[in-house]
N, C-alpha and C. Protein backbone atom coordinates (compact mmCIF):
# COMPACT_ATOMS: atom_id res chain seq x y z
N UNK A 1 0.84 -1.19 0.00
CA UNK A 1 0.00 0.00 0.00
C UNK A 1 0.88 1.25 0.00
N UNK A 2 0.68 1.86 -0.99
CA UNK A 2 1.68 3.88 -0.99
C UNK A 2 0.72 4.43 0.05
N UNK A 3 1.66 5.65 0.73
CA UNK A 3 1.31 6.26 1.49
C UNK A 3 0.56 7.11 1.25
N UNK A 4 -0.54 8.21 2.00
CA UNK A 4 -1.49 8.41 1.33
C UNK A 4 -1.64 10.32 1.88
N UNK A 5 -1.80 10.91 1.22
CA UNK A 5 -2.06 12.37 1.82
C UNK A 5 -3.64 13.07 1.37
N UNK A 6 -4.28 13.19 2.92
CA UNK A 6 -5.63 13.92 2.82
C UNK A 6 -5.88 14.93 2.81
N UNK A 7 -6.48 15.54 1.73
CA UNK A 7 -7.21 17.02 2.30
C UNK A 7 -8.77 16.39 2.61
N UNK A 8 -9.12 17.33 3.18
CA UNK A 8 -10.28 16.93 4.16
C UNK A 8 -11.25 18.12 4.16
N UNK A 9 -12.28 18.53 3.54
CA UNK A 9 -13.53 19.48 3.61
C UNK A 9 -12.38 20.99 2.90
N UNK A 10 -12.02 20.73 1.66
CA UNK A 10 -11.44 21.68 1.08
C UNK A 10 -12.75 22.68 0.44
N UNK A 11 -13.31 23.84 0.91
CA UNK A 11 -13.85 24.89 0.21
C UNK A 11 -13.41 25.07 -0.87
N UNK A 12 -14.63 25.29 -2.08
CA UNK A 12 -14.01 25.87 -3.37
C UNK A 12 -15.07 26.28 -3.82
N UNK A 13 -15.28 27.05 -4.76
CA UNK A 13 -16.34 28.17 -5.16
C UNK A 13 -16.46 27.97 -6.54
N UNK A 14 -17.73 28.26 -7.29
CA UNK A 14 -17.55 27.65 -8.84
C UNK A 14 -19.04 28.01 -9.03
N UNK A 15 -19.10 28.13 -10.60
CA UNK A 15 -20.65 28.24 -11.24
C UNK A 15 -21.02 27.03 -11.62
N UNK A 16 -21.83 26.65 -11.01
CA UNK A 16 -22.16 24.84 -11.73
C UNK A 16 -23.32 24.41 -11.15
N UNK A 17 -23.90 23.59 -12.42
CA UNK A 17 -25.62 23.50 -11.76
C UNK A 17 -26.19 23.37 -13.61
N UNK A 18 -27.59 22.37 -13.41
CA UNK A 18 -27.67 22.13 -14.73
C UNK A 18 -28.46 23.64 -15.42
N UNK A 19 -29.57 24.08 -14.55
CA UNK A 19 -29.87 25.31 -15.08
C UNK A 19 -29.49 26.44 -14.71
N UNK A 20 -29.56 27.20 -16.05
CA UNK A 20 -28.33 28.66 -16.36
C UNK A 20 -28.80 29.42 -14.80
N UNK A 21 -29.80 29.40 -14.59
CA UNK A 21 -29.98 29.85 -13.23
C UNK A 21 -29.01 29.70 -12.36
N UNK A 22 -29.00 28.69 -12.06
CA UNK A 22 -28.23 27.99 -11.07
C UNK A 22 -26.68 28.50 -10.98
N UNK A 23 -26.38 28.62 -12.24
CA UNK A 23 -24.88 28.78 -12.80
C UNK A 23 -24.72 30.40 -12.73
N UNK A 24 -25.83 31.08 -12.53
CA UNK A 24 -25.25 32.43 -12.54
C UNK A 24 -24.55 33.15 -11.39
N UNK A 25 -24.55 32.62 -10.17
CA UNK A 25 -23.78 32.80 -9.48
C UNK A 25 -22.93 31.75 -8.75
N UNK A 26 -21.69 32.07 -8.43
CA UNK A 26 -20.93 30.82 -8.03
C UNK A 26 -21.58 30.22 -6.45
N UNK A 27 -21.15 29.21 -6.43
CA UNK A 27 -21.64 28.33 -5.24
C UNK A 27 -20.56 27.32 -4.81
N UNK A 28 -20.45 27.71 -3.38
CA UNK A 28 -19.75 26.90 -2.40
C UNK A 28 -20.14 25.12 -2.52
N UNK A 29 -18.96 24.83 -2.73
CA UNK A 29 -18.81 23.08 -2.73
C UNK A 29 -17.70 22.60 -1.74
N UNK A 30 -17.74 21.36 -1.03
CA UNK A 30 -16.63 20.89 -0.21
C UNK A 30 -16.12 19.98 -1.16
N UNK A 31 -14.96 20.00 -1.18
CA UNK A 31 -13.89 18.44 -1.61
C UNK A 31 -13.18 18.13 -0.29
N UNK A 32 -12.90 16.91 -0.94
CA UNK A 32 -12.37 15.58 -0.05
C UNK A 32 -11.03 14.89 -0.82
N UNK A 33 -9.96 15.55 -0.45
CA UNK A 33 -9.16 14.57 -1.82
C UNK A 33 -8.21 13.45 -0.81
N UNK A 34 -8.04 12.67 -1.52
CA UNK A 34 -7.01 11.19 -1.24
C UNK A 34 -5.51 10.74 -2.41
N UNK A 35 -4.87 11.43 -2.24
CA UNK A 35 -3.85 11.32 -2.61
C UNK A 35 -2.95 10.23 -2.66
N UNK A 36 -3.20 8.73 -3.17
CA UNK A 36 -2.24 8.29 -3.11
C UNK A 36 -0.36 8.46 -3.65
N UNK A 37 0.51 8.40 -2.86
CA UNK A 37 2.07 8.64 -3.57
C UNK A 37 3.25 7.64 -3.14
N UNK A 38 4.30 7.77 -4.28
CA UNK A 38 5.63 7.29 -3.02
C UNK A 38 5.32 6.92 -1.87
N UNK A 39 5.96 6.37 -1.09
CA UNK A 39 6.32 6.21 0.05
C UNK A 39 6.93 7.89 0.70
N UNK A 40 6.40 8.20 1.76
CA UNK A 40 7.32 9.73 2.07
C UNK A 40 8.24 9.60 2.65
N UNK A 41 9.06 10.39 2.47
CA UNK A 41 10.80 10.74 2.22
C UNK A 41 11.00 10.98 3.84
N UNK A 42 12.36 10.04 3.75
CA UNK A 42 13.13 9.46 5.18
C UNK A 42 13.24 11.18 5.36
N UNK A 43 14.14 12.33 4.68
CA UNK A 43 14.18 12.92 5.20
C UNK A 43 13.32 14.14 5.49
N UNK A 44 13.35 15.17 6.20
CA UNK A 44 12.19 16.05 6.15
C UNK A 44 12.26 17.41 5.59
N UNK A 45 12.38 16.83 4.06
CA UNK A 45 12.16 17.72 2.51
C UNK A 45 10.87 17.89 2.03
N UNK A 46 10.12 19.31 1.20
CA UNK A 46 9.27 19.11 1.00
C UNK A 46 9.41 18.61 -0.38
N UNK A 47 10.40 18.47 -1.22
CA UNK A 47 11.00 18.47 -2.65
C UNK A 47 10.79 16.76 -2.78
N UNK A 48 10.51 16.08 -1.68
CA UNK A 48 10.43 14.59 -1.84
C UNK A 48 9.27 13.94 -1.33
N UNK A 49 8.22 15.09 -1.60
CA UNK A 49 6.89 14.58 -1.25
C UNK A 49 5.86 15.21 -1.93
N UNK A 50 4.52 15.47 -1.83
CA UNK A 50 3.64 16.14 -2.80
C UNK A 50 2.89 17.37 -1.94
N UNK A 51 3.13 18.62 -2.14
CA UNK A 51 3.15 20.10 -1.82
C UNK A 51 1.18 20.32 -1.56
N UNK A 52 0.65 19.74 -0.47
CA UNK A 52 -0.32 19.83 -0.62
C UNK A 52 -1.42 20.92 -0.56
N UNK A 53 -0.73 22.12 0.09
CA UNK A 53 -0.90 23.73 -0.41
C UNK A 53 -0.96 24.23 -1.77
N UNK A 54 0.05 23.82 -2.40
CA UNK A 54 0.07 23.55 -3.98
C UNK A 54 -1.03 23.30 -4.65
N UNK A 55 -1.39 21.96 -4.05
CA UNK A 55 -2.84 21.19 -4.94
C UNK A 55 -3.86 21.73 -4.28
N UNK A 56 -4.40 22.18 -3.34
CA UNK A 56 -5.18 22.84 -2.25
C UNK A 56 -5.81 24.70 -3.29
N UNK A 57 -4.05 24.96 -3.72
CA UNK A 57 -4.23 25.96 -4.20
C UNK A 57 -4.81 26.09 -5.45
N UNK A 58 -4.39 25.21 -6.29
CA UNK A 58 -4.50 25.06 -8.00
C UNK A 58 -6.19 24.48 -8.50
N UNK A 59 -6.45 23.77 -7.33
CA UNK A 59 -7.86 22.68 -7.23
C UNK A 59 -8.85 24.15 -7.26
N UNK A 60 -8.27 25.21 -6.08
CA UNK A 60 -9.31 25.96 -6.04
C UNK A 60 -9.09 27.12 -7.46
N UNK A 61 -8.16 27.35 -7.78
CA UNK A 61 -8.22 27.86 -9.16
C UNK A 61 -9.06 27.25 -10.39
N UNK A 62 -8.59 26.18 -10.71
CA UNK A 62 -9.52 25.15 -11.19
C UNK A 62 -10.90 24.76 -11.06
N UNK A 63 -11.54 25.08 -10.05
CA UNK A 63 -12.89 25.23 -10.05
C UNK A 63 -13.90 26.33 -10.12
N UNK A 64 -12.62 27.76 -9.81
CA UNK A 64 -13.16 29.19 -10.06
C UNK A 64 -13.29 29.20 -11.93
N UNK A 65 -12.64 28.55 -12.50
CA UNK A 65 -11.81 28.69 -13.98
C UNK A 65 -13.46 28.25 -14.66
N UNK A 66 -13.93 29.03 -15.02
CA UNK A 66 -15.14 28.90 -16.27
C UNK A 66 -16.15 28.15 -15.52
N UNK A 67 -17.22 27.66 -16.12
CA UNK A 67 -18.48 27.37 -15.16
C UNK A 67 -18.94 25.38 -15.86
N UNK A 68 -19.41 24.98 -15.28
CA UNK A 68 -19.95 23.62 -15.60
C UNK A 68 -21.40 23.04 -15.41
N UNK A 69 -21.78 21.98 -15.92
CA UNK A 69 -23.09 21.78 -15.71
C UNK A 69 -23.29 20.86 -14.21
N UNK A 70 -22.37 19.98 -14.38
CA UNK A 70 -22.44 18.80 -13.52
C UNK A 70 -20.96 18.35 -12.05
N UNK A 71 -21.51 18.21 -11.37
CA UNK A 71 -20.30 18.03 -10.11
C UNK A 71 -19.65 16.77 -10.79
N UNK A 72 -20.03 16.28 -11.65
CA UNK A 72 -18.83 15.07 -12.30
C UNK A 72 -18.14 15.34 -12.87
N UNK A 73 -18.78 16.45 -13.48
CA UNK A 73 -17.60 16.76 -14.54
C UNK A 73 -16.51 17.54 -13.39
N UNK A 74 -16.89 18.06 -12.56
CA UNK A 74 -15.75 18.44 -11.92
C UNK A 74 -15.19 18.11 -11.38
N UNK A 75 -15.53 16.89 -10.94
CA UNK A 75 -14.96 15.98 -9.82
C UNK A 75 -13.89 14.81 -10.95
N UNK A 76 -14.20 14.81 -11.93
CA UNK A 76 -13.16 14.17 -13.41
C UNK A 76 -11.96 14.96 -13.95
N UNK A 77 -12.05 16.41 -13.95
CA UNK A 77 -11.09 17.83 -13.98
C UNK A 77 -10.48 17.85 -12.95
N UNK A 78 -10.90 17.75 -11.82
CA UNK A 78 -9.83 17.31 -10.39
C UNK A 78 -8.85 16.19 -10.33
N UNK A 79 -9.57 15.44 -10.84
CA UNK A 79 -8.84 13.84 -11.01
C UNK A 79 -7.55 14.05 -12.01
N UNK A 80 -7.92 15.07 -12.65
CA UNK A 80 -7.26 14.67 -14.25
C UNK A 80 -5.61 15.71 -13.69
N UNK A 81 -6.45 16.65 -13.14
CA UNK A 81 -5.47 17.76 -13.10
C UNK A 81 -4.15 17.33 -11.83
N UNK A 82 -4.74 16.45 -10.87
CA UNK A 82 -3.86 15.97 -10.17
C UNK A 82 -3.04 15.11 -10.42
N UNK A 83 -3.33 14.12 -11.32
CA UNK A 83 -2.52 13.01 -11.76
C UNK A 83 -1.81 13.46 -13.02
N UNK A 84 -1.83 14.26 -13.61
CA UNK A 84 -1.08 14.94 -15.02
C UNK A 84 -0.07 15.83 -14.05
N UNK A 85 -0.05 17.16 -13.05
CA UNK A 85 0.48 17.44 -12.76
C UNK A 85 1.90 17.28 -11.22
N UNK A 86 1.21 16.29 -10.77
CA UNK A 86 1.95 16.06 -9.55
C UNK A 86 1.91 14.41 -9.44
N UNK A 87 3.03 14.28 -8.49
CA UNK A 87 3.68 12.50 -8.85
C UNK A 87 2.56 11.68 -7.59
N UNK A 88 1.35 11.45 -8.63
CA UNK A 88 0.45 11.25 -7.48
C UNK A 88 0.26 9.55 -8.27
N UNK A 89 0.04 8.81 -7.93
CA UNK A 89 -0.44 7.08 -8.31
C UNK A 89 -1.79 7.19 -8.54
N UNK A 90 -2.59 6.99 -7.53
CA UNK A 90 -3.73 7.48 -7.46
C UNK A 90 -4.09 8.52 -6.59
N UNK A 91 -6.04 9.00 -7.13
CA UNK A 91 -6.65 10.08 -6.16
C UNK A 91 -8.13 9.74 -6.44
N UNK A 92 -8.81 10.07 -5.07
CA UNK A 92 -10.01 10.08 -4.67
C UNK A 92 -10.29 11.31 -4.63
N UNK A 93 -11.32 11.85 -5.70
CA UNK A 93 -12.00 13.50 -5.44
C UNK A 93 -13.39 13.05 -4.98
N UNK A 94 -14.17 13.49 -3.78
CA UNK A 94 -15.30 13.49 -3.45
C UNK A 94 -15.59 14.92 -3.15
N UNK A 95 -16.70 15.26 -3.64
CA UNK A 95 -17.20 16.86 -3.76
C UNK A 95 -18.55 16.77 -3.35
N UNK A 96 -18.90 17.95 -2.49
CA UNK A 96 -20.44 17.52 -1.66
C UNK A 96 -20.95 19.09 -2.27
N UNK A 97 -22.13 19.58 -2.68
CA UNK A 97 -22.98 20.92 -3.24
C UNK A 97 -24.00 20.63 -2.20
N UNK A 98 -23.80 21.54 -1.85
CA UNK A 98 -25.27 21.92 -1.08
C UNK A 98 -26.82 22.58 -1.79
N UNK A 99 -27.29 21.87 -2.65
CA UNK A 99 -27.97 22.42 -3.53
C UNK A 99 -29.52 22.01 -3.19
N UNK A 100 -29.27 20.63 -2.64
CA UNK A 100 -30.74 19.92 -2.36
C UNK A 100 -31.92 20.02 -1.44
N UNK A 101 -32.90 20.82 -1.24
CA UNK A 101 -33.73 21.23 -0.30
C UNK A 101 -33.94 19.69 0.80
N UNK A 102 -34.09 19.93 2.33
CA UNK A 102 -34.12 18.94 2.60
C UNK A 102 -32.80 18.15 3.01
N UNK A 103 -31.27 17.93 2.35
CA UNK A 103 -30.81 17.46 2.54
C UNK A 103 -29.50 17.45 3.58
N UNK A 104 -28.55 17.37 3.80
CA UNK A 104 -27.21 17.88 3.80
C UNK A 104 -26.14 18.11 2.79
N UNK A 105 -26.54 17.61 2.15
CA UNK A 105 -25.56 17.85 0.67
C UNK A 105 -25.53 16.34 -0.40
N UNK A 106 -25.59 16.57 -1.48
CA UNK A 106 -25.28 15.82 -2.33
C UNK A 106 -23.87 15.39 -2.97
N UNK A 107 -23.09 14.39 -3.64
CA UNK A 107 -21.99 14.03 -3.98
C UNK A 107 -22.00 13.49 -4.93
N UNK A 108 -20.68 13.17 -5.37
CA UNK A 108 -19.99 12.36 -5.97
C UNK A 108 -19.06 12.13 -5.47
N UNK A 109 -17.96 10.73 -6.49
CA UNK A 109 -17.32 10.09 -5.45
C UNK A 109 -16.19 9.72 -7.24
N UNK A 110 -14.66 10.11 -7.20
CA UNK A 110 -14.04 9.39 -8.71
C UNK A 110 -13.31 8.75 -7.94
N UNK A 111 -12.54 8.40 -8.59
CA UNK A 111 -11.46 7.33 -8.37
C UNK A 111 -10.66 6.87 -9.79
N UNK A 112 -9.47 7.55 -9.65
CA UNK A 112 -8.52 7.49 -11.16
C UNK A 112 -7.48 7.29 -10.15
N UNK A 113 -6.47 6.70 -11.41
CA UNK A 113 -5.12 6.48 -11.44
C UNK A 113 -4.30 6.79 -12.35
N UNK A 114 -2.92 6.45 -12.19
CA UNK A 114 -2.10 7.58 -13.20
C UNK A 114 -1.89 6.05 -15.04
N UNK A 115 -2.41 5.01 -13.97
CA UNK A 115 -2.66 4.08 -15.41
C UNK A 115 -3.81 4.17 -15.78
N UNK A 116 -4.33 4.80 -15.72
CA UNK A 116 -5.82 5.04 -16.41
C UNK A 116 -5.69 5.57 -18.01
């Protein structure tokens, strides 16, 4: 098993929602990411591990960046963008919208790898 690095209830802001309504103003979503990597580094470098401020930072750029219909599709752009840019094996994006009357929030759930 590779070792594994969590972000945990990451805020990110975004226009997304199937009607244009919905999409006209941005709306608060939580992510959940699971980072599988390497094994982490005997010594205590950040140059030998994965910068999770970095991805924390770029994820939330990435979801401000143009508008979408569906939390899959964004939760597939997360996936994609982590494993193309950083030495990740696999990652778990789970993203919760609070959109649903009644509920606590709705999700999705990916799961990619860098052999995908």
């Amino acid at each position: 098993m590779k070792d594994q690095i969590i972000i945990r209830g990451l805020q990110l802001s975004c226009r997304i929602g199937v009607p244009v309504e919905e999409r006209s103003e941005a709306q608060d979503l939580r992510a959940h990411l699971t980072l599988e990597v390497a094994p982490f580094p005997k010594d205590d470098r950040i140059d030998g591990t994965v910068d999770y401020k970095s991805v924390a930072d770029e994820i939330r750029r990435l979801a401000r960046a143009g508008e979408r219909q569906l939390i899959e599709t964004l939760a597939q752009e997360i996936a994609t963008f982590i494993l193309e840019n950083y030495p990740v094996h696999k990652v778990r994006v789970e993203l919760e919208k609070f959109i649903l009357p009644e509920t606590d929030w709705v999700g999705v759930i990916v799961n990619r790898s860098a052999s995908e």
